[in-house]
N, C-alpha and C. Protein backbone atom coordinates (compact mmCIF):
# COMPACT_ATOMS: atom_id res chain seq x y z
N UNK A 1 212.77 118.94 -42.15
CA UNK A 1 213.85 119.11 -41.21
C UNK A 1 213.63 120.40 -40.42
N UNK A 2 213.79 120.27 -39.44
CA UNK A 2 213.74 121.39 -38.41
C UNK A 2 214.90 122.15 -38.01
N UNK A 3 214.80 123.48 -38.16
CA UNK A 3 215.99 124.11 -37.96
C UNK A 3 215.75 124.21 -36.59
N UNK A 4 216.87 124.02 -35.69
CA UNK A 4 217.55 124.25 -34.15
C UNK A 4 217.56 125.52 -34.22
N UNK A 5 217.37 126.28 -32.80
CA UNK A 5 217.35 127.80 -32.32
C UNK A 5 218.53 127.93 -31.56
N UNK A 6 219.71 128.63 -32.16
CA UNK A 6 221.10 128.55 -31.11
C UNK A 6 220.90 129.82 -30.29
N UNK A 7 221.52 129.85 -29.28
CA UNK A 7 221.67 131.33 -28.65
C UNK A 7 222.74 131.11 -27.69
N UNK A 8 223.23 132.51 -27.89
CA UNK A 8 224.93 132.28 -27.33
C UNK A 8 224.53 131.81 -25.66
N UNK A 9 225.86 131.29 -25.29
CA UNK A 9 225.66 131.01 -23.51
C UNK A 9 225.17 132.60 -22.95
N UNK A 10 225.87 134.07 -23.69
CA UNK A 10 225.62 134.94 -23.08
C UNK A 10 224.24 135.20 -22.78
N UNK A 11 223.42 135.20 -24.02
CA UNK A 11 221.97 135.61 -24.11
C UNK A 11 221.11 134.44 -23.58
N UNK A 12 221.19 133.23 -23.42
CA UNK A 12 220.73 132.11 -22.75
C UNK A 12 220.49 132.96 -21.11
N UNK A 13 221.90 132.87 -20.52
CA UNK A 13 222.19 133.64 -19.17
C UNK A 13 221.15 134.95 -18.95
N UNK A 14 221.28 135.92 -20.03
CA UNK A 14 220.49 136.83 -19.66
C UNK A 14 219.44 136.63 -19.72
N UNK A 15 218.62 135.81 -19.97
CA UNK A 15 217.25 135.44 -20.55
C UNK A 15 217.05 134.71 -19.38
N UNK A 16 217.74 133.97 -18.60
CA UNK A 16 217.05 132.81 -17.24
C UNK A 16 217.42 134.18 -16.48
N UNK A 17 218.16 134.95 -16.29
CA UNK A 17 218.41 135.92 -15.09
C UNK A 17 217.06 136.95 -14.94
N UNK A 18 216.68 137.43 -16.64
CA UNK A 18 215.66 138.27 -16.43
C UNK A 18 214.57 137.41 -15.96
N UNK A 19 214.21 136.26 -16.03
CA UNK A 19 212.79 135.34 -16.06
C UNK A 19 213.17 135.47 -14.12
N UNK A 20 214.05 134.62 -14.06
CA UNK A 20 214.50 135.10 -12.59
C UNK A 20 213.79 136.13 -11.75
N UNK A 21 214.40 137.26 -12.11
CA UNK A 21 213.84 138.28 -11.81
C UNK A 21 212.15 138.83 -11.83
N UNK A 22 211.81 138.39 -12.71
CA UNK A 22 210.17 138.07 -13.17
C UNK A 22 209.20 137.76 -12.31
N UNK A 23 209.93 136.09 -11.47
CA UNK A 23 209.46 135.52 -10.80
C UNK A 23 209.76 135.35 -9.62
N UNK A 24 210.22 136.38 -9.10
CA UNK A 24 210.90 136.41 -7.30
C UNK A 24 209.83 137.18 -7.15
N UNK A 25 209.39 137.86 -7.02
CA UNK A 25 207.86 138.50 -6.35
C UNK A 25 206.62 137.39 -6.63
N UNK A 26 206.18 136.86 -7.26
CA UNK A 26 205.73 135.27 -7.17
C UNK A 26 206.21 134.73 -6.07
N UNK A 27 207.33 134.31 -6.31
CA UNK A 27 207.83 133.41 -4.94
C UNK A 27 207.70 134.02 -3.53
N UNK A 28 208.11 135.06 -3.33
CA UNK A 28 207.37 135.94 -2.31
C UNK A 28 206.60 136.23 -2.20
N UNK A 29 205.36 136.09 -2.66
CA UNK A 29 204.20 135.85 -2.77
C UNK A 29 203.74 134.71 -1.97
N UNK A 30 203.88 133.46 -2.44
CA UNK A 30 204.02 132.15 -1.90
C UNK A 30 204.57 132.15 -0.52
N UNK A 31 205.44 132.72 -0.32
CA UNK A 31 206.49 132.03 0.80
C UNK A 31 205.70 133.16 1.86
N UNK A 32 205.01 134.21 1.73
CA UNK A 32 204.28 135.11 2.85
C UNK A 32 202.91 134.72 2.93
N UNK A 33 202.68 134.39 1.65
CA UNK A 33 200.63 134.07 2.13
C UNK A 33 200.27 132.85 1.83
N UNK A 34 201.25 132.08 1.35
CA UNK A 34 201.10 130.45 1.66
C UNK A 34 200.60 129.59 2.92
N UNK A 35 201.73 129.67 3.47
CA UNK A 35 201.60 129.38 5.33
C UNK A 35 200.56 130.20 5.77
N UNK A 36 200.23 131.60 5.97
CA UNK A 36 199.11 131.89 6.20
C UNK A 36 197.55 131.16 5.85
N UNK A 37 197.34 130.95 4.74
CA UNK A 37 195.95 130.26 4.29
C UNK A 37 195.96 128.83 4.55
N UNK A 38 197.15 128.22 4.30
CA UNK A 38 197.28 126.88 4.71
C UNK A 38 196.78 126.49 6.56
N UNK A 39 197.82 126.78 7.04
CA UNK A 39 198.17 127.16 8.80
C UNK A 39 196.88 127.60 9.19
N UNK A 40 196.15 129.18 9.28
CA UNK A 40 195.01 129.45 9.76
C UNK A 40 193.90 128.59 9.31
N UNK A 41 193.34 128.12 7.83
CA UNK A 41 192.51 127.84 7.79
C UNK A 41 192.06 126.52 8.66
N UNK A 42 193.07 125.37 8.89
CA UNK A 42 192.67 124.23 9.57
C UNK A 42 192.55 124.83 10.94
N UNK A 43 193.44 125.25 11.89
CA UNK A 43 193.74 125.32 13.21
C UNK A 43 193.03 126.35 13.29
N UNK A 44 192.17 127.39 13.29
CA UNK A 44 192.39 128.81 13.32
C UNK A 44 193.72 129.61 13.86
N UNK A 45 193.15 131.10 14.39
CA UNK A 45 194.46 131.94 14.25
C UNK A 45 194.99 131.18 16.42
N UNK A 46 196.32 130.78 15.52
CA UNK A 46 196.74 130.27 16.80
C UNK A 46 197.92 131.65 17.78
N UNK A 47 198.18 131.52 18.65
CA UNK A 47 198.84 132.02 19.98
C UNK A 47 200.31 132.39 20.18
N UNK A 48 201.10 131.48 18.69
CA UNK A 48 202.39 131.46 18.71
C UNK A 48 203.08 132.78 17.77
N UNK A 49 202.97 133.91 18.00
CA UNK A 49 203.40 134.29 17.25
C UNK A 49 204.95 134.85 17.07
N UNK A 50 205.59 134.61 17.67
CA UNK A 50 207.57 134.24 18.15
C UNK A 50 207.25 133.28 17.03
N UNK A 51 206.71 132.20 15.91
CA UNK A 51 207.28 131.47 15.52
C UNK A 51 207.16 132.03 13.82
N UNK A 52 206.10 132.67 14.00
CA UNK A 52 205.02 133.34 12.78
C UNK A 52 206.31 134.91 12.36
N UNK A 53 206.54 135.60 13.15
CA UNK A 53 207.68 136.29 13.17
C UNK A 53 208.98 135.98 12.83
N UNK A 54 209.87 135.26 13.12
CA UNK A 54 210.75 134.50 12.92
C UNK A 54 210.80 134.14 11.32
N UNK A 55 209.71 133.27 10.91
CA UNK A 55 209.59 132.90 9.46
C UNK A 55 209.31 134.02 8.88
N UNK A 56 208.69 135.42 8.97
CA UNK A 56 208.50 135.98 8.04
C UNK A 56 209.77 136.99 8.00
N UNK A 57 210.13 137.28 9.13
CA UNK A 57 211.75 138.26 8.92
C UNK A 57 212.74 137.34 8.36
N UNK A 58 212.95 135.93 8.25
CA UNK A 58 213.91 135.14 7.75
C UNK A 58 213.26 135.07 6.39
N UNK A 59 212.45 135.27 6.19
CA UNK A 59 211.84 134.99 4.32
C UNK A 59 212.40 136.57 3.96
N UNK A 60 212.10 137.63 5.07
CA UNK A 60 212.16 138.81 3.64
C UNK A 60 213.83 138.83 3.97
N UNK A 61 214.75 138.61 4.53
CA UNK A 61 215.76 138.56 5.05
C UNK A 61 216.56 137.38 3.97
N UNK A 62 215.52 136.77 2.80
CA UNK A 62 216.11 135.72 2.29
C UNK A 62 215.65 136.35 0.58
N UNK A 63 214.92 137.37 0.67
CA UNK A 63 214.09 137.81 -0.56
C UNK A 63 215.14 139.17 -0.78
N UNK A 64 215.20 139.66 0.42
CA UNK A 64 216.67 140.72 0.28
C UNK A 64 217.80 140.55 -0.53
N UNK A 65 218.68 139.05 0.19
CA UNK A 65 219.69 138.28 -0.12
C UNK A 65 219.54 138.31 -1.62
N UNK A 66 218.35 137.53 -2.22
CA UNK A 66 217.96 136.95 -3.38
C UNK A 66 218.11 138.27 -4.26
N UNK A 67 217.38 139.49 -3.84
CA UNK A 67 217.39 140.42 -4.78
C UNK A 67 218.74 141.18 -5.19
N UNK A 68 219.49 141.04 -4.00
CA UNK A 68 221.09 141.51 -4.68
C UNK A 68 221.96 140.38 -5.29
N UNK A 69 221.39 139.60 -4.68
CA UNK A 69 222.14 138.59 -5.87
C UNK A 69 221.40 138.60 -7.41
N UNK A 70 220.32 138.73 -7.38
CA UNK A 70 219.91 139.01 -8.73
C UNK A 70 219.90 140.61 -9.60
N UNK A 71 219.93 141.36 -8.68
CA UNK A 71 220.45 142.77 -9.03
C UNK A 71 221.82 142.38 -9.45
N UNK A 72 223.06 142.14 -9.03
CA UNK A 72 224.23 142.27 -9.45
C UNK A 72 224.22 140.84 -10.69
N UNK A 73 223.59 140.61 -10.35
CA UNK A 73 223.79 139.34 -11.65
C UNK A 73 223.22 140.03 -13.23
N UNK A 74 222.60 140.90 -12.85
CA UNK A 74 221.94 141.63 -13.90
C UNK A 74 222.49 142.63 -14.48
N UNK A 75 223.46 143.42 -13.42
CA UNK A 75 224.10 144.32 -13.47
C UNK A 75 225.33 144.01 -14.11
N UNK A 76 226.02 143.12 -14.52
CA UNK A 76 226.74 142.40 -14.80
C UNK A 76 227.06 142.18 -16.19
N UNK A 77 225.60 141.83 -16.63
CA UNK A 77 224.94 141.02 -17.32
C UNK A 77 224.87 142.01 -18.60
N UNK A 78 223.95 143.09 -17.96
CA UNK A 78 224.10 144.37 -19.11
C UNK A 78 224.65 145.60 -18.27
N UNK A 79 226.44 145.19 -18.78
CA UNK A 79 227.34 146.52 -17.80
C UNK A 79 226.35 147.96 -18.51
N UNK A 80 226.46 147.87 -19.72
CA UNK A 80 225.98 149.18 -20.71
C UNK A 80 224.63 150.11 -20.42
N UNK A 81 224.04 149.48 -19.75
CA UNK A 81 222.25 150.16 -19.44
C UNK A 81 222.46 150.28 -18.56
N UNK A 82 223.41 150.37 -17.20
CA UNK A 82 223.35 151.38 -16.20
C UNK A 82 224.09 152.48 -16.69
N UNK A 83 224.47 153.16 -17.38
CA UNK A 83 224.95 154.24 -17.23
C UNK A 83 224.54 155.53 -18.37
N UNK A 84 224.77 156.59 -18.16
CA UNK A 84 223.92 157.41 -18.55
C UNK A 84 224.67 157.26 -20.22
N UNK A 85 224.22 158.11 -21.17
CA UNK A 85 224.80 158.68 -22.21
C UNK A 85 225.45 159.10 -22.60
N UNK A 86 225.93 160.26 -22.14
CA UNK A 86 226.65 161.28 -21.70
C UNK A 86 227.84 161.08 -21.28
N UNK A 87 228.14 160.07 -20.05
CA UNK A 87 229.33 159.54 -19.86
C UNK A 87 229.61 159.56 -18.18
N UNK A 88 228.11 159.95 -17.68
CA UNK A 88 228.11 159.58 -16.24
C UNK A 88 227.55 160.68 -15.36
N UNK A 89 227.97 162.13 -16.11
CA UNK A 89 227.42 162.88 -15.17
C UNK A 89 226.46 163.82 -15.05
């Protein structure tokens, strides 16, 4: 018989939030030099770049977004490890 691994909803949560966090620079990774290697390698370097601009200020403009939402989700998450020892100051 196999014993089951429980873990509270809390520590579940913190555990996908930190992996989360883990893997958003990956994904930004992807989402900036993806389209690049894909895009240049067939066509070469093409003429449009109003469109090449656009996608990359709306990606970090979406990696921003992402990171305060995952900053405060974290922050949240463990109120206790932002603050000093001492009692703040």
């Amino acid at each position: 018989m196999s014993r089951r691994l429980f873990l509270e909803r809390r520590t579940y949560r913190r555990n996908r939030l930190q992996d989360a966090a883990r893997l958003a620079p990956v994904l930004a990774m992807f989402l900036f030099f993806g389209p690049v290697f894909i895009l240049t390698s067939n066509t070469g370097i093409s003429g449009e770049t109003g469109g090449w601009l656009v996608y990359f200020l709306g990606v970090w403009a979406g990696l921003v977004v992402l990171s305060g939402v995952l900053s405060g989700a974290l922050a949240r998450a463990f109120p206790d490890e932002g603050q000093d020892a001492d009692g703040g100051d």
